[in-house]
Protein backbone atom coordinates (compact mmCIF):
# COMPACT_ATOMS: atom_id res chain seq x y z
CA UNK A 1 -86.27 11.39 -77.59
CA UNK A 2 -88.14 10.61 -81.46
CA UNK A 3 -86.97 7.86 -83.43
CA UNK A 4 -86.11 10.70 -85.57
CA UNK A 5 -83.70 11.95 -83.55
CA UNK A 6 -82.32 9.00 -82.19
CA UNK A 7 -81.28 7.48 -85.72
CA UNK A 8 -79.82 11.24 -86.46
CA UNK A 9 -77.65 10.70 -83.49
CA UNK A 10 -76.72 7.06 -84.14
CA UNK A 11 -75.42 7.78 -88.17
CA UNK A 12 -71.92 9.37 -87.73
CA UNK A 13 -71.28 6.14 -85.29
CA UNK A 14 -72.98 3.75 -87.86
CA UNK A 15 -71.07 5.17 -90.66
CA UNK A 16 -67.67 4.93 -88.66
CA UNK A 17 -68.46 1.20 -87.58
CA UNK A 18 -68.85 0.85 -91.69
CA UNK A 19 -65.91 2.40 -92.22
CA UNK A 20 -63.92 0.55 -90.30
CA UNK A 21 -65.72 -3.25 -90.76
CA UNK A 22 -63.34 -5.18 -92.72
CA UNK A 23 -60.00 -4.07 -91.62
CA UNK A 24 -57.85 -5.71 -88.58
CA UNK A 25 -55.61 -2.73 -88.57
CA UNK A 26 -55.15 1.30 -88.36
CA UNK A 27 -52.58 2.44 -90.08
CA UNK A 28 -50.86 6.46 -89.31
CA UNK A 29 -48.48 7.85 -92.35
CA UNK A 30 -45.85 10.94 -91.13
CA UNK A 31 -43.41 12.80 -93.59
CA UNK A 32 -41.21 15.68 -93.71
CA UNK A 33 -38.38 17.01 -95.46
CA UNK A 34 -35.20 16.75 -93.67
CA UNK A 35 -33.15 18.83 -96.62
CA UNK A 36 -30.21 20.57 -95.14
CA UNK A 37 -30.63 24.12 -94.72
CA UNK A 38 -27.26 25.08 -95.51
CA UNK A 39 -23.82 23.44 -96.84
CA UNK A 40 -22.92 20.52 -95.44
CA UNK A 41 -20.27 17.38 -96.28
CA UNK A 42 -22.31 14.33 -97.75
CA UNK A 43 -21.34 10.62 -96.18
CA UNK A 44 -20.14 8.19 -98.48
CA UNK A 45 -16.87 8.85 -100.39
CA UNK A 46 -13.20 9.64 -99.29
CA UNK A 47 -12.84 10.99 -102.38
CA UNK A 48 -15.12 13.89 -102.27
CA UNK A 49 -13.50 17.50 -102.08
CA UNK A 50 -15.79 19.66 -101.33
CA UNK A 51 -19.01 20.00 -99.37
CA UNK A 52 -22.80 20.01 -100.70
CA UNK A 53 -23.40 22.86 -103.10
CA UNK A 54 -26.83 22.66 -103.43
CA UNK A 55 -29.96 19.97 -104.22
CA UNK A 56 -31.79 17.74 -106.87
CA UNK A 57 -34.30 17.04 -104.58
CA UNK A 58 -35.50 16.61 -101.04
CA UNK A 59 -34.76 14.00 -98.48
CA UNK A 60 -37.72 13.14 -96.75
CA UNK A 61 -37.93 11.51 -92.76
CA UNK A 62 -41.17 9.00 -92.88
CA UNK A 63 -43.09 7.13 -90.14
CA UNK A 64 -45.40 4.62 -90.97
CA UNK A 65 -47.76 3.34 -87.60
CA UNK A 66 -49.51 -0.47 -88.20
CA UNK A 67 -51.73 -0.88 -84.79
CA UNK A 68 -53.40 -3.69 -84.36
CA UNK A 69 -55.14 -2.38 -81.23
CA UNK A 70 -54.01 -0.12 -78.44
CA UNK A 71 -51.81 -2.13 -76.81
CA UNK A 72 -50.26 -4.15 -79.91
CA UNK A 73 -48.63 -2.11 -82.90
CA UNK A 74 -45.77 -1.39 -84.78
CA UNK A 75 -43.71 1.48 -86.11
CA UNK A 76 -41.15 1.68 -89.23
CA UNK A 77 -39.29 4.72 -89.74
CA UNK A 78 -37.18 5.05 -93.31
CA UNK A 79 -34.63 7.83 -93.22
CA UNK A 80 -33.59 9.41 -96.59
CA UNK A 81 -29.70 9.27 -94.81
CA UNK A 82 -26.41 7.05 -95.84
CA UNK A 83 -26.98 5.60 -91.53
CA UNK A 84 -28.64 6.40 -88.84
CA UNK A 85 -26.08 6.38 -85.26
CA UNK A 86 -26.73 4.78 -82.36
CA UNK A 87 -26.95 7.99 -80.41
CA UNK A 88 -29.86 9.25 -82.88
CA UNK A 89 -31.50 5.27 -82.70
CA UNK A 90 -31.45 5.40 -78.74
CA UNK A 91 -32.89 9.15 -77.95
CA UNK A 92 -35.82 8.46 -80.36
CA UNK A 93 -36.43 4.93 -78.79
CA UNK A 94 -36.46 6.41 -75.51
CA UNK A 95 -38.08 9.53 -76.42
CA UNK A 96 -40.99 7.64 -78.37
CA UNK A 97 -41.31 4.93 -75.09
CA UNK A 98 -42.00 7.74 -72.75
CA UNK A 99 -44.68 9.04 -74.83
CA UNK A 100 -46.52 6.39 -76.41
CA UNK A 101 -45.01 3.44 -74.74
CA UNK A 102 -44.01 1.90 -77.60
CA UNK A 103 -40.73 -0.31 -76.96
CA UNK A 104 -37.68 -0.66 -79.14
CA UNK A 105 -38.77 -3.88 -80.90
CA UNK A 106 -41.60 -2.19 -81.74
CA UNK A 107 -39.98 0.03 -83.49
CA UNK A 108 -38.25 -0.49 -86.82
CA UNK A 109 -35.27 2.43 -88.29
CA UNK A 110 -33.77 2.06 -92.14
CA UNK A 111 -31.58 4.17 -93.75
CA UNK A 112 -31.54 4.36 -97.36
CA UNK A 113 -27.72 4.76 -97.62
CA UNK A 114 -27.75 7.48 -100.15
CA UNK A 115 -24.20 8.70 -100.48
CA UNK A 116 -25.27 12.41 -101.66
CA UNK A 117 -26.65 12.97 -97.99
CA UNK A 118 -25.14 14.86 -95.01
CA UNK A 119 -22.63 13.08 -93.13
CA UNK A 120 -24.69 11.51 -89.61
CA UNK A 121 -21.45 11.44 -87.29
CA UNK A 122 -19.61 9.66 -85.81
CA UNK A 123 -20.20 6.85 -88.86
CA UNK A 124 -17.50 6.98 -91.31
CA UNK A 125 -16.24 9.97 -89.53
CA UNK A 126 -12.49 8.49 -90.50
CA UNK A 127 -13.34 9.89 -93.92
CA UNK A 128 -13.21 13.35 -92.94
CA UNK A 129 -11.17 16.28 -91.06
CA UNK A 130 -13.51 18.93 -90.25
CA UNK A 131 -12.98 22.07 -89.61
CA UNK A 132 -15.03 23.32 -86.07
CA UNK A 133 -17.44 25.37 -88.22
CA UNK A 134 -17.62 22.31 -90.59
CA UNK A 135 -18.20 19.65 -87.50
CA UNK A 136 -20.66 21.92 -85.73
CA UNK A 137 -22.88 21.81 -88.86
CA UNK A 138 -22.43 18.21 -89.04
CA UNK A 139 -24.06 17.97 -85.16
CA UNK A 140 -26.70 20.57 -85.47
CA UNK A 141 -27.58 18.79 -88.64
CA UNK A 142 -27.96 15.36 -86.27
CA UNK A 143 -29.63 17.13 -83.60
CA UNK A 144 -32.44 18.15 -85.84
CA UNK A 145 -32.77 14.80 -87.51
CA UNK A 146 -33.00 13.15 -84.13
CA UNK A 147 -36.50 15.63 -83.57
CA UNK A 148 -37.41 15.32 -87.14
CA UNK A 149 -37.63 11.17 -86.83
CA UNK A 150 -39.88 11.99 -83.42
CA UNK A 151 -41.87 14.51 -85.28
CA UNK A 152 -42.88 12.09 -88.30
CA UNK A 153 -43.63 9.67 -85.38
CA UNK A 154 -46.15 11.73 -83.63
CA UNK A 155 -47.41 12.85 -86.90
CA UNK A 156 -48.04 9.00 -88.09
CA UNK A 157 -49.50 8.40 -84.07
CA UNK A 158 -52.07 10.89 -84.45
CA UNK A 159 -53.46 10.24 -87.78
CA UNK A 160 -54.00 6.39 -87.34
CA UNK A 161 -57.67 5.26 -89.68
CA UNK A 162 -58.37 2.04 -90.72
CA UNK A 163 -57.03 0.31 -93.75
CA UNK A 164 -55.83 -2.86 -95.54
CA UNK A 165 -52.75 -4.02 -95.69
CA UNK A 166 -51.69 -6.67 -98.85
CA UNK A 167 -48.40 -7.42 -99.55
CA UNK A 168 -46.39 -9.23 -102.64
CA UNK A 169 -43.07 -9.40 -104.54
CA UNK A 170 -41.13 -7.99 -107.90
CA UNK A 171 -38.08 -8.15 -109.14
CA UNK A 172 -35.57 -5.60 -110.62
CA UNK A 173 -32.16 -6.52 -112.41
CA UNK A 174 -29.80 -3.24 -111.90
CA UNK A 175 -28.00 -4.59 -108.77
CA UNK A 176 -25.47 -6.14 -109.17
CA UNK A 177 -22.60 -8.07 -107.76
CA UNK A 178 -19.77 -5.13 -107.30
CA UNK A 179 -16.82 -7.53 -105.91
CA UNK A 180 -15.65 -8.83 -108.94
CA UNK A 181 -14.91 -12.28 -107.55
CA UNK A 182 -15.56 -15.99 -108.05
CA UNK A 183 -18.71 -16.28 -106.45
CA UNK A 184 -20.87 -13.31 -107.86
CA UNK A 185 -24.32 -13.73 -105.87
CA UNK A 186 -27.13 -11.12 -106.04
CA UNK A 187 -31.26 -10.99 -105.29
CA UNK A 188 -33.63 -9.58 -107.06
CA UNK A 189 -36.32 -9.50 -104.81
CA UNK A 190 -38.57 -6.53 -104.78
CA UNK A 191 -40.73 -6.89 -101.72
CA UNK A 192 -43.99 -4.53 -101.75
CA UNK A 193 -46.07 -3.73 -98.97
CA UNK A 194 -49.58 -2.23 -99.86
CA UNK A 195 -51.74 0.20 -97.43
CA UNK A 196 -54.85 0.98 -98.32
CA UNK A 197 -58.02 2.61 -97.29
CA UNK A 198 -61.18 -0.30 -97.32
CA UNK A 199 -62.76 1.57 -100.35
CA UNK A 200 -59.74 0.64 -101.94
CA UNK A 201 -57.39 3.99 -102.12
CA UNK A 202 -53.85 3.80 -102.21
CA UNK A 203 -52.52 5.70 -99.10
CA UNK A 204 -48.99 4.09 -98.58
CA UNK A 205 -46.51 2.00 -100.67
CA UNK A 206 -43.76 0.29 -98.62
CA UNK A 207 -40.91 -1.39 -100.91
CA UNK A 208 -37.31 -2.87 -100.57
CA UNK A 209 -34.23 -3.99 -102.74
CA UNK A 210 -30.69 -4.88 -102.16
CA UNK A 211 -28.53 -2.87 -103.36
CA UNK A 212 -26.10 -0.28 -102.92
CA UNK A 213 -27.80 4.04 -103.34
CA UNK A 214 -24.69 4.52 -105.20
CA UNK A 215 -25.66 5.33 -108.75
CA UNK A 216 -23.89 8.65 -108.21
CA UNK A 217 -20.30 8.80 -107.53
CA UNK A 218 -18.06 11.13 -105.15
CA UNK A 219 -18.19 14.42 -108.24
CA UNK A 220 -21.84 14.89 -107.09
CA UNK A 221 -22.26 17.26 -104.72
CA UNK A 222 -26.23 18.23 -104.57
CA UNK A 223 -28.09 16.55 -101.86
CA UNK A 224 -29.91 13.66 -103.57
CA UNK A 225 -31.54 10.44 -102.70
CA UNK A 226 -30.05 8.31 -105.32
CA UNK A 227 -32.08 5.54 -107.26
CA UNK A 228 -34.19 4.85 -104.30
CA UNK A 229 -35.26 8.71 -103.76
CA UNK A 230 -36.30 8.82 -107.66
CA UNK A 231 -38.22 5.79 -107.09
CA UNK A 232 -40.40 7.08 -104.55
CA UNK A 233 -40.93 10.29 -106.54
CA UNK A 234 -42.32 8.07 -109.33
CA UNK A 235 -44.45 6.31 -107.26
CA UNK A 236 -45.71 8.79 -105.76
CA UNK A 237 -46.78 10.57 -109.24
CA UNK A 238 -48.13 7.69 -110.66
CA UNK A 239 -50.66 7.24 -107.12
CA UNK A 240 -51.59 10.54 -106.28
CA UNK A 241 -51.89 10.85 -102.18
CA UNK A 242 -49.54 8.22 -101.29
CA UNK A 243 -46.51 8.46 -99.58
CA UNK A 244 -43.97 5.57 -100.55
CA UNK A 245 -41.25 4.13 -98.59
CA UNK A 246 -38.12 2.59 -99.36
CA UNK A 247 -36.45 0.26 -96.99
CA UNK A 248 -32.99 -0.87 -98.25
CA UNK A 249 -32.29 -4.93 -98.20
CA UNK A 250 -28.49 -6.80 -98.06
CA UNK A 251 -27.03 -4.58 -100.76
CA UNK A 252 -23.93 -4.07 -99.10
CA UNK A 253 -21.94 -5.92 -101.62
CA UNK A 254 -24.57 -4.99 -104.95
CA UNK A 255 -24.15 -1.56 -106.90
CA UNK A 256 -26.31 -0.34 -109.42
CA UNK A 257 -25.85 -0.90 -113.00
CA UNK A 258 -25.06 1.23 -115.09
CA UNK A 259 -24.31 4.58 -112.84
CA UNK A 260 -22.31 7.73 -112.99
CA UNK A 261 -25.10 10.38 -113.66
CA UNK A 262 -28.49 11.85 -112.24
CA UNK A 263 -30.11 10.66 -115.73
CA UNK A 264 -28.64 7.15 -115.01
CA UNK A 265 -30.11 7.70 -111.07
CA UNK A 266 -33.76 8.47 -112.52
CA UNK A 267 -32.88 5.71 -114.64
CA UNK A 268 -32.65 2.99 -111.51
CA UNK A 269 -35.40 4.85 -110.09
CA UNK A 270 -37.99 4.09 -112.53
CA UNK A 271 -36.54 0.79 -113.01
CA UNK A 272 -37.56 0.09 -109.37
CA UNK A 273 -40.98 2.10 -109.75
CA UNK A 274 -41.63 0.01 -112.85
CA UNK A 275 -41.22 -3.31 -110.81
CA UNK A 276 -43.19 -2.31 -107.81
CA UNK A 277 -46.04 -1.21 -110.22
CA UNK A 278 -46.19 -4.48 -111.57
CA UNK A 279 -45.97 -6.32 -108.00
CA UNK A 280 -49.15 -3.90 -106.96
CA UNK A 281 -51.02 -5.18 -110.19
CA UNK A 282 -50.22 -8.76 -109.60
CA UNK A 283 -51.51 -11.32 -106.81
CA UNK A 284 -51.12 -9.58 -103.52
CA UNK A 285 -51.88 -11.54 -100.48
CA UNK A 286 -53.77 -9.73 -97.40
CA UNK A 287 -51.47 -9.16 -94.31
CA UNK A 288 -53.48 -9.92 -91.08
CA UNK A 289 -52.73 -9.76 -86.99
CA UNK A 290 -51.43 -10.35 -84.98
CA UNK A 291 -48.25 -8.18 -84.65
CA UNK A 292 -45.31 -10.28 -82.99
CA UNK A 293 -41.91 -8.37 -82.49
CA UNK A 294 -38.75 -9.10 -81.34
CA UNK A 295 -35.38 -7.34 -81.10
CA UNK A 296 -31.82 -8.58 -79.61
CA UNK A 297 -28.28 -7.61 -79.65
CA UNK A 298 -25.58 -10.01 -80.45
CA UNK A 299 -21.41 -9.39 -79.29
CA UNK A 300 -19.56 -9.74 -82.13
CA UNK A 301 -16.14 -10.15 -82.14
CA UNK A 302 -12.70 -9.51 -83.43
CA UNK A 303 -9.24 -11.02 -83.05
CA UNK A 304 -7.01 -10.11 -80.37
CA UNK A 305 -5.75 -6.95 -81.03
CA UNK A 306 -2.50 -6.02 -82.30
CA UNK A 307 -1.00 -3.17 -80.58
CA UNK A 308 2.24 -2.93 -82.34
CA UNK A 309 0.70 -2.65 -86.09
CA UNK A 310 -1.47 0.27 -84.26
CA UNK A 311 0.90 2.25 -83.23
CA UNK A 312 3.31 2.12 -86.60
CA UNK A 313 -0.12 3.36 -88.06
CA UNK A 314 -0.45 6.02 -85.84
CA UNK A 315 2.60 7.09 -87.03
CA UNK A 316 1.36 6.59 -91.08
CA UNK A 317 1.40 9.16 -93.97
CA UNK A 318 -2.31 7.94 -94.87
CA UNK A 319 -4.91 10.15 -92.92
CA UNK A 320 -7.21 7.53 -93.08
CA UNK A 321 -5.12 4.86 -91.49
CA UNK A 322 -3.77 7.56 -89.08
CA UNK A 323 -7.24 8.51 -87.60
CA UNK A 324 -8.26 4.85 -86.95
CA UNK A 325 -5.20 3.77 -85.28
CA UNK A 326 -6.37 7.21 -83.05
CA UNK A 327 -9.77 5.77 -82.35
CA UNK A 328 -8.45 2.65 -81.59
CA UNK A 329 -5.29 3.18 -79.49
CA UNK A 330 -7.07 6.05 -77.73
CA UNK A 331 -9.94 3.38 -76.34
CA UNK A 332 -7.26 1.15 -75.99
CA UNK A 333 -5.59 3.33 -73.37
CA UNK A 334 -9.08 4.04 -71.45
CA UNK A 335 -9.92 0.53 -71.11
CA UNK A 336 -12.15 0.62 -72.90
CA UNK A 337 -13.50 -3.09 -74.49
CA UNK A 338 -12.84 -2.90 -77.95
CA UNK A 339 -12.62 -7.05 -78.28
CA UNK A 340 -16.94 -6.65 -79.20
CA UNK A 341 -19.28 -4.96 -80.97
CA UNK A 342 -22.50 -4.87 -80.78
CA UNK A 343 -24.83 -5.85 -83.15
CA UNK A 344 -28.65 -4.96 -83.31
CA UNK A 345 -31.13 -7.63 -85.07
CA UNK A 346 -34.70 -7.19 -85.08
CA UNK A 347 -38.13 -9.45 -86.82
CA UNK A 348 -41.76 -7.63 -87.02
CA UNK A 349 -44.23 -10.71 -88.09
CA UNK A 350 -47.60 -10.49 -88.84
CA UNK A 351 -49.51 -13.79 -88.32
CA UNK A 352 -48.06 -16.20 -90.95
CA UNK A 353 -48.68 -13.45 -93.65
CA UNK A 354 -45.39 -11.78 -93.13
CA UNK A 355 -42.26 -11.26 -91.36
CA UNK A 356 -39.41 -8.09 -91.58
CA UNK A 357 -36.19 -9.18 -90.54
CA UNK A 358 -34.47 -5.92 -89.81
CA UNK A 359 -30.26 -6.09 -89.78
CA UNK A 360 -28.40 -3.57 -88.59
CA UNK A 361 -24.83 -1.77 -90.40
CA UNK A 362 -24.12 -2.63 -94.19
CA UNK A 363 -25.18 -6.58 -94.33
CA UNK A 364 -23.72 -8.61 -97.74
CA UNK A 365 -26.53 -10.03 -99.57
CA UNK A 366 -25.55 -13.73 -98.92
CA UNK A 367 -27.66 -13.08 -95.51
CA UNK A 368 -30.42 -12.38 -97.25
CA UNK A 369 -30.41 -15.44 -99.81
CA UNK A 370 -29.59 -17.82 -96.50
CA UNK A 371 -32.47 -16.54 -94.57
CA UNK A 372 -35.10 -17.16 -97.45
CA UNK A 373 -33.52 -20.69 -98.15
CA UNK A 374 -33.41 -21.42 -94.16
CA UNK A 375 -37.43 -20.03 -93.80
CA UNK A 376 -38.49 -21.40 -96.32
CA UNK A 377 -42.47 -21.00 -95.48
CA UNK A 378 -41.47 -17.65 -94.43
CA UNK A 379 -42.99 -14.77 -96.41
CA UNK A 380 -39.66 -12.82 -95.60
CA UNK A 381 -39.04 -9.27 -96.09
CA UNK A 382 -35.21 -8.85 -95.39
CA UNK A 383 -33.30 -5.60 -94.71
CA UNK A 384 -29.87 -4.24 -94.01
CA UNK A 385 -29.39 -1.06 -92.98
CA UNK A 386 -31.85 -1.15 -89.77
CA UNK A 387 -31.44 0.33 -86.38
CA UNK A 388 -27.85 2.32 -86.74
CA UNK A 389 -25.03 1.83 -89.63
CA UNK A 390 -21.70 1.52 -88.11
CA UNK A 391 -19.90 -0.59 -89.87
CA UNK A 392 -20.43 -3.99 -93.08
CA UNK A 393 -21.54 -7.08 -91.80
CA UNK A 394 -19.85 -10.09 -93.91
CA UNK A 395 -20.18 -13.01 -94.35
CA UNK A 396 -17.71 -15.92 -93.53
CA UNK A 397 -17.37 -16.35 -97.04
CA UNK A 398 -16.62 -12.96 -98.28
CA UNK A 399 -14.76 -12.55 -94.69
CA UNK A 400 -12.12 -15.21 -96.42
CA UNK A 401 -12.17 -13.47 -99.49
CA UNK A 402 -11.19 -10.17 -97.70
CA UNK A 403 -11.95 -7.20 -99.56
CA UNK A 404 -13.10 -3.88 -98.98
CA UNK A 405 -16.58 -5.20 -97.90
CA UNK A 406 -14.34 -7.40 -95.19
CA UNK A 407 -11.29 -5.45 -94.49
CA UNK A 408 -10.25 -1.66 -95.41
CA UNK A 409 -14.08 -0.14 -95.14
CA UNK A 410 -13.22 -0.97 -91.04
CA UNK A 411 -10.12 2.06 -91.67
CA UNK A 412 -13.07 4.17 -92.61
CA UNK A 413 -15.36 3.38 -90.02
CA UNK A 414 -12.79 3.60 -87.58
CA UNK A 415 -13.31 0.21 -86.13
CA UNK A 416 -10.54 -2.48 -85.38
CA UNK A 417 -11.68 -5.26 -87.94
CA UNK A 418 -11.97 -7.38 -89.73
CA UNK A 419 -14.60 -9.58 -87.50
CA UNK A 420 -13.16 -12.92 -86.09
CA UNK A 421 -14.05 -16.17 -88.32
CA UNK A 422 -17.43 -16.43 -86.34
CA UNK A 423 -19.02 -13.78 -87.61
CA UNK A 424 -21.86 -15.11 -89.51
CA UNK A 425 -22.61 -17.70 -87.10
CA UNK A 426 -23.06 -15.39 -84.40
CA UNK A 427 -25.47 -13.00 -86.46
CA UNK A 428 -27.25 -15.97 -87.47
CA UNK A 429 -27.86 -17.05 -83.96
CA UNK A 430 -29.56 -13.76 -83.48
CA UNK A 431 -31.48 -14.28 -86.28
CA UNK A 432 -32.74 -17.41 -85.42
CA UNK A 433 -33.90 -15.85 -81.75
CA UNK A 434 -36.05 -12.51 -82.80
CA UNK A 435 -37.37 -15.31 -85.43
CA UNK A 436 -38.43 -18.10 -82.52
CA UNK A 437 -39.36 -15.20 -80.72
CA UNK A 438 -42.13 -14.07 -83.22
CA UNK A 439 -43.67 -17.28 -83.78
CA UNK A 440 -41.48 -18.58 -87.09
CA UNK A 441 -40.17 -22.11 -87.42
CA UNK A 442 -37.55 -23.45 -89.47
């Protein structure tokens, strides 16, 4: 064989080891639209009369893929959906282990919590009274997002390249404190996450913030994504190519400021945009392997339960009371356990660059501020909203205070509640594990 020939045959291999010299990671993006097809009830408000009539714009399923090599990677799926169920969370963990052998702390689920998006049963399902047509919408509607979230995945699978991945923090001043109490904490923390190709293009924008996707109220009724869905619309104008991703933090107890409109929604939206523009133009540090994951489930736990006040609320003129006390004394009579729930926690850390803490159901932000103040050397990304939504996570404090965030949202989620005075310890505890079992230290 010439030289000649032997140098043609040796370029497409030299210019892929070029290609990829420089980066420790390949990175696989998925999308696609997971718009309802046809009316449907949006999640979110008790008040809301009538079912959706239409959309702004589309919801969007997206799977981002960070390998490090073959055997060591990561995958983070954001969901354009008020919660994801535990039914949907375990047949696309076990769906995605069979085929790429990926196990469930390796893989990361957030839910935006838009409340102008079809209704992902059974969460919340105390808020509504179908009727069959109605509730078989509602489960076809689940079905198909349950292959749409394994579609994105394969997608992101089979279009791994190399790139760079940088990461940094902004901040953004619309959430706020929505409890109206003493103690009015909130965080402004606007954690980016930057992919790019190593000639320096743009290909994915990963962001976060705590607070609530409830800039529009129950009178909408068009399928929207809220602040958060505006946001990545911006984004993704303003870097052509990109796909950006939204993971929601501890905003369970933060709403946006001001609200009430779609203009006001663009309005947080570009807010948020703005900040995570000015994070990307800032000082970025590079995020480098290895991968460490770790995922457990804590048993959290209420009070004894009080059978008499259940069945006088069986027996109640509010629906919403009614159909708890159902759930309840109906388990109750099966045997089944209804003294503990449990309680997904997850951490993805990559060397000492960064670490997501992923939380599951609707966690209060003084999680959030604890964990940064108790990692201190941490570079901590944390979420809420992770894994399935089923029900808010409180604190001990605002578990004293009571409240909606403690108390009556456990009517709507059909749940006994409130959580015994433990609570926080025993999510912290998990916390602490998945973060000893990635590598972090106190």
């Amino acid at each position: 064989m010439s030289r000649i020939l032997r140098n043609f045959l040796f370029l497409p291999l030299l210019l892929v080891a070029l290609t990829s010299w420089g980066s420790d990671f390949r990175v696989g993006i998925g999308r696609k639209t997971i718009t309802p097809e046809f009316p449907i009830w949006l999640n979110g408000y008790a008040a809301r009369q009538t079912a959706s009539e239409g959309k702004s714009y589309d919801l969007w399923a997206k799977a981002l893929v960070i390998e490090e090599n073959p055997h060591s990677k990561v995958v983070i799926v954001t969901v354009d959906v008020l919660g994801l169920s535990r039914e949907i969370t375990s047949q696309v963990s076990d769906r995605v282990f069979k085929k790429y052998g990926i196990t469930r702390s390796q893989l990361l689920f957030n839910s935006s919590h838009t409340h102008a998006a079809p209704v992902i049963w059974p969460a919340l399902s105390g808020m509504f009274n179908f009727t069959p047509a109605e509730f078989q919408a509602v489960i076809r509607y689940n079905h198909q997002l349950t292959d749409d979230i394994v579609t994105v995945i394969d997608m992101a699978v089979a279009g791994l390249v190399p790139m760079e991945i940088e990461c940094g923090h902004g901040t953004a001043g619309f959430g706020m404190n929505r409890r109206g109490t003493a103690v009015t904490v909130s965080d402004p923390d606007v954690p980016i996450i930057r992919f790019s190709t190593p000639a320096g293009k743009i290909q994915a924008i990963l962001c976060g913030y705590a607070c609530h996707n409830t800039t529009l109220g129950p009178d909408n009724t068009l399928v929207n994504g809220d602040y958060s869905g505006y946001a990545m619309i911006e984004l993704e104008k303003v870097f052509p190519g990109s796909t950006a991703f939204f993971i929601t933090g501890c905003g369970a107890d933060q709403g946006p400021v001001p609200g009430g409109t779609i203009e006001l929604a663009e309005q947080n939206g570009k807010t948020l945009a703005d900040a995570v523009q000015k994070a990307l133009a800032g000082n970025l540090h590079k995020v480098r392997p290895p991968i460490r994951t770790d995922f457990t489930t804590a048993n959290l736990e209420f009070p004894p339960m009080d059978l008499d006040q259940y069945q006088k609320d069986i027996l109640s003129d509010d629906f919403y009371v009614r159909n708890r006390a159902k759930l309840i004394l109906e388990a109750f009579n099966k045997g089944w356990d209804i003294t503990r729930f449990p309680y997904p926690v997850q951490a993805i850390r990559f060397n000492k660059d960064l670490t997501i803490l992923g939380m599951g159901g609707e966690v209060v932000v003084d999680y959030s501020l604890n964990m940064k103040k108790q990692y201190p050397d941490e570079n901590l990304f944390v979420a809420g909203y992770c894994s399935e939504v089923t029900c808010y996570i409180p604190s001990l404090r605002i578990l004293k205070e009571g409240g909606y965030e403690a108390n009556s949202s456990m009517i709507f989620y059909g749940l006994p509640g409130p959580f015994s005075d433990n609570v926080e310890d025993l999510v912290t505890a998990a916390i602490h594990k998945v973060m000893k079992g990635t590598g972090a230290k106190k």
